[in-house]
Protein backbone atom coordinates (compact mmCIF):
# COMPACT_ATOMS: atom_id res chain seq x y z
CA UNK A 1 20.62 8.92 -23.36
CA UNK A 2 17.93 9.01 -21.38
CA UNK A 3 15.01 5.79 -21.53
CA UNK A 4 11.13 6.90 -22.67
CA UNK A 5 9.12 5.76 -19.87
CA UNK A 6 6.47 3.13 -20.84
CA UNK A 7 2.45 4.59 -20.48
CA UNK A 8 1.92 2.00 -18.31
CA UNK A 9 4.81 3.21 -15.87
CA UNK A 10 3.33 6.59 -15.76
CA UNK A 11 -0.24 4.73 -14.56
CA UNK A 12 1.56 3.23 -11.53
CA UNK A 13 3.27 6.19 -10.80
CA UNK A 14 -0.16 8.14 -10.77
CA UNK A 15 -2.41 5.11 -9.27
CA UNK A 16 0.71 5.13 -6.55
CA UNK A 17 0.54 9.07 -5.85
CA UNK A 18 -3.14 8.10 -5.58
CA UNK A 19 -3.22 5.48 -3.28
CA UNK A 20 -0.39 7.94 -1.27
CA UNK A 21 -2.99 10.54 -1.00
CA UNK A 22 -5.57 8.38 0.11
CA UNK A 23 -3.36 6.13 2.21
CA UNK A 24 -1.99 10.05 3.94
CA UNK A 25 -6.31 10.44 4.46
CA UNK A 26 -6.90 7.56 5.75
CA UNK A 27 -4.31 7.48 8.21
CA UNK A 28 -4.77 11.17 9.52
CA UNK A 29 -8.05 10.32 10.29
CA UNK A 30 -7.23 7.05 12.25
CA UNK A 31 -4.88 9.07 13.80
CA UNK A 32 -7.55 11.66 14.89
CA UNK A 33 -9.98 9.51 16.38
CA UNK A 34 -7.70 7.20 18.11
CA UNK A 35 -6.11 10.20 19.96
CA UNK A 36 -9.07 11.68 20.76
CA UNK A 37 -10.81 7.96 21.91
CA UNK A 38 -7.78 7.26 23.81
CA UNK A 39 -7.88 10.99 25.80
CA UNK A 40 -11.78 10.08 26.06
CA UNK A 41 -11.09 6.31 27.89
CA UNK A 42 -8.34 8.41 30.20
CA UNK A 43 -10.34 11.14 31.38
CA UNK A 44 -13.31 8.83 32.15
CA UNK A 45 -11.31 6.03 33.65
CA UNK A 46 -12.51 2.93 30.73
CA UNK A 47 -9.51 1.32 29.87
CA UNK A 48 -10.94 -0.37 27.02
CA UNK A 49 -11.67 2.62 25.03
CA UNK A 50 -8.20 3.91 25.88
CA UNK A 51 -6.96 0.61 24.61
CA UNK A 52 -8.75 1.22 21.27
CA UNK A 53 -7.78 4.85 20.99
CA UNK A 54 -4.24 3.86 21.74
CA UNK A 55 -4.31 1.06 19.00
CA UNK A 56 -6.49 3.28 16.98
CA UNK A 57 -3.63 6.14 16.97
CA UNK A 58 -0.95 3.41 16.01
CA UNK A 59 -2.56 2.21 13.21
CA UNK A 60 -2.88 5.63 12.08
CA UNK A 61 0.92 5.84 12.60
CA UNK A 62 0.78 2.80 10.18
CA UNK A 63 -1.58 4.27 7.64
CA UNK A 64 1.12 7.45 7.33
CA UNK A 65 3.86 6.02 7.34
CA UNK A 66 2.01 3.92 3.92
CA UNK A 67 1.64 6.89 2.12
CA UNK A 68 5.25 8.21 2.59
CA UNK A 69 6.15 4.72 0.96
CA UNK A 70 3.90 4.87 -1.45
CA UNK A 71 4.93 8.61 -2.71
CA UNK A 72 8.23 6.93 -2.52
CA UNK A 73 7.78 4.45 -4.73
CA UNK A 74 5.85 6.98 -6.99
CA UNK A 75 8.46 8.98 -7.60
CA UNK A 76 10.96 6.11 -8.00
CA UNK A 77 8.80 4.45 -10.65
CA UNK A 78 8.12 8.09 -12.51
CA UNK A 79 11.80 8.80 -12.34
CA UNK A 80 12.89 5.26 -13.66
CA UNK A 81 15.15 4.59 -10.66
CA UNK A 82 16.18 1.07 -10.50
CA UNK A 83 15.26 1.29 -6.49
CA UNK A 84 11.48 2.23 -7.43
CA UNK A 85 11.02 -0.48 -9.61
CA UNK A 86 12.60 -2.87 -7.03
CA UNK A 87 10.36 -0.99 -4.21
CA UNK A 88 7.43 -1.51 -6.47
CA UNK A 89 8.08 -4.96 -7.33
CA UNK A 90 8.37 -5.93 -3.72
CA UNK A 91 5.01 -4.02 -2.46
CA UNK A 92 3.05 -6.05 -5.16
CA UNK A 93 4.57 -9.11 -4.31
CA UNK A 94 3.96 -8.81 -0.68
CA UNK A 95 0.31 -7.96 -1.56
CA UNK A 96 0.69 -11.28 -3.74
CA UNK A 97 1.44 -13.29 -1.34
CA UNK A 98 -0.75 -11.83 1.65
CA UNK A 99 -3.64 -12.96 -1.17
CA UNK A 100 -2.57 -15.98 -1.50
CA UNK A 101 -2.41 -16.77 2.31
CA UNK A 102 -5.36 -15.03 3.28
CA UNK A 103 -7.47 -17.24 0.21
CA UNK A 104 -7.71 -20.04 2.80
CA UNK A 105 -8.57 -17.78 5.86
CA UNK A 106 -12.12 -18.42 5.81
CA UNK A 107 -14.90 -20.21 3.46
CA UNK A 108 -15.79 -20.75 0.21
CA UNK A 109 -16.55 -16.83 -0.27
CA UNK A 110 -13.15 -15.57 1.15
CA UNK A 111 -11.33 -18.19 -1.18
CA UNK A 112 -13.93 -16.00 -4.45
CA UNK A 113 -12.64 -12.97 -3.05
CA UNK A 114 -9.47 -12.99 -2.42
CA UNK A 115 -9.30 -14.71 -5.88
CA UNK A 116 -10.42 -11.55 -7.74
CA UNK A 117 -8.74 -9.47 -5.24
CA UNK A 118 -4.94 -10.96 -6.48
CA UNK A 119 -5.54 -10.37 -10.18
CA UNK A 120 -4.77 -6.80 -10.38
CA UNK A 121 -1.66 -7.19 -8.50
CA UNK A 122 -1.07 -10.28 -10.52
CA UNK A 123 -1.19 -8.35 -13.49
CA UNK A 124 1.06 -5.24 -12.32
CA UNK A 125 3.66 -7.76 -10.95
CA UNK A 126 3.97 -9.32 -14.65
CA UNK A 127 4.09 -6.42 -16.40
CA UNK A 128 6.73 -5.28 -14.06
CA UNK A 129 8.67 -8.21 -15.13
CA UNK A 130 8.32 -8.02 -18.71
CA UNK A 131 11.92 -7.46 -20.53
CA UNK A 132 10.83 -3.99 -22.01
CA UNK A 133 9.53 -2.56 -18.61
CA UNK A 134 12.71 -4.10 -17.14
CA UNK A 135 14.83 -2.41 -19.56
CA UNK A 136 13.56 0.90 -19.33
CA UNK A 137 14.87 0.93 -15.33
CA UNK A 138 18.26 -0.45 -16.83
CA UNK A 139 17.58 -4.08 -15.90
């Protein structure tokens, strides 16, 4: 017998395929201009715009290499693998905790925004735990 995915499942799974396709964007186009900056700095002899580029062109790497996780994860959680909920569960609680250390980075205005920048992932990491949304992945 096969489990009826939750609505709210199907909403990650989309919001994930989402931030896959924009994470894929964003990354191609770091990717772009880094290579190109870092040709630019060789040609012309500046190694600090090579530097950039070269950086540039990693964290484009970085950025793709995101968005393959993220389809991952998509598919997991739209599938009701066990493996994408536990993917999912640890990407939000990473992002959980990278809020929660970066609320003391700075002033009084980083602490306000990286406040309401850990309630959505607050929220997706409880209803990830909640027994009926466990159940539904066999937990």
């Amino acid at each position: 017998m096969t489990a009826q995915r939750p609505s709210g499942i199907t909403f990650l799974g989309a919001m994930y395929i989402l931030l896959g396709i924009l994470s894929l964007l964003w990354g191609l186009l770091q990717f772009n201009v880094g290579a190109v900056t870092s040709l630019t700095g060789a040609i012309f002899g500046s190694g600090s715009i090579s530097t950039f580029g070269s950086a540039t062109a990693w964290q484009g790497f970085l950025g793709i290499g995101s968005a393959i996780l993220d389809f991952i994860v998509a598919y997991g959680l739209l599938g009701l693998r066990r493996w994408g909920w536990l993917l999912a569960l640890i990407a939000v609680g990473v992002t959980v905790v990278q809020g929660l250390l970066g609320l003391f980075s700075g002033g009084v205005w980083t602490f306000m925004c990286g406040a309401a920048g850990l309630v959505i992932p607050a929220i997706i990491l409880y209803y990830l735990l909640k027994p009926e949304v466990r159940k539904a992945f066999g937990q």
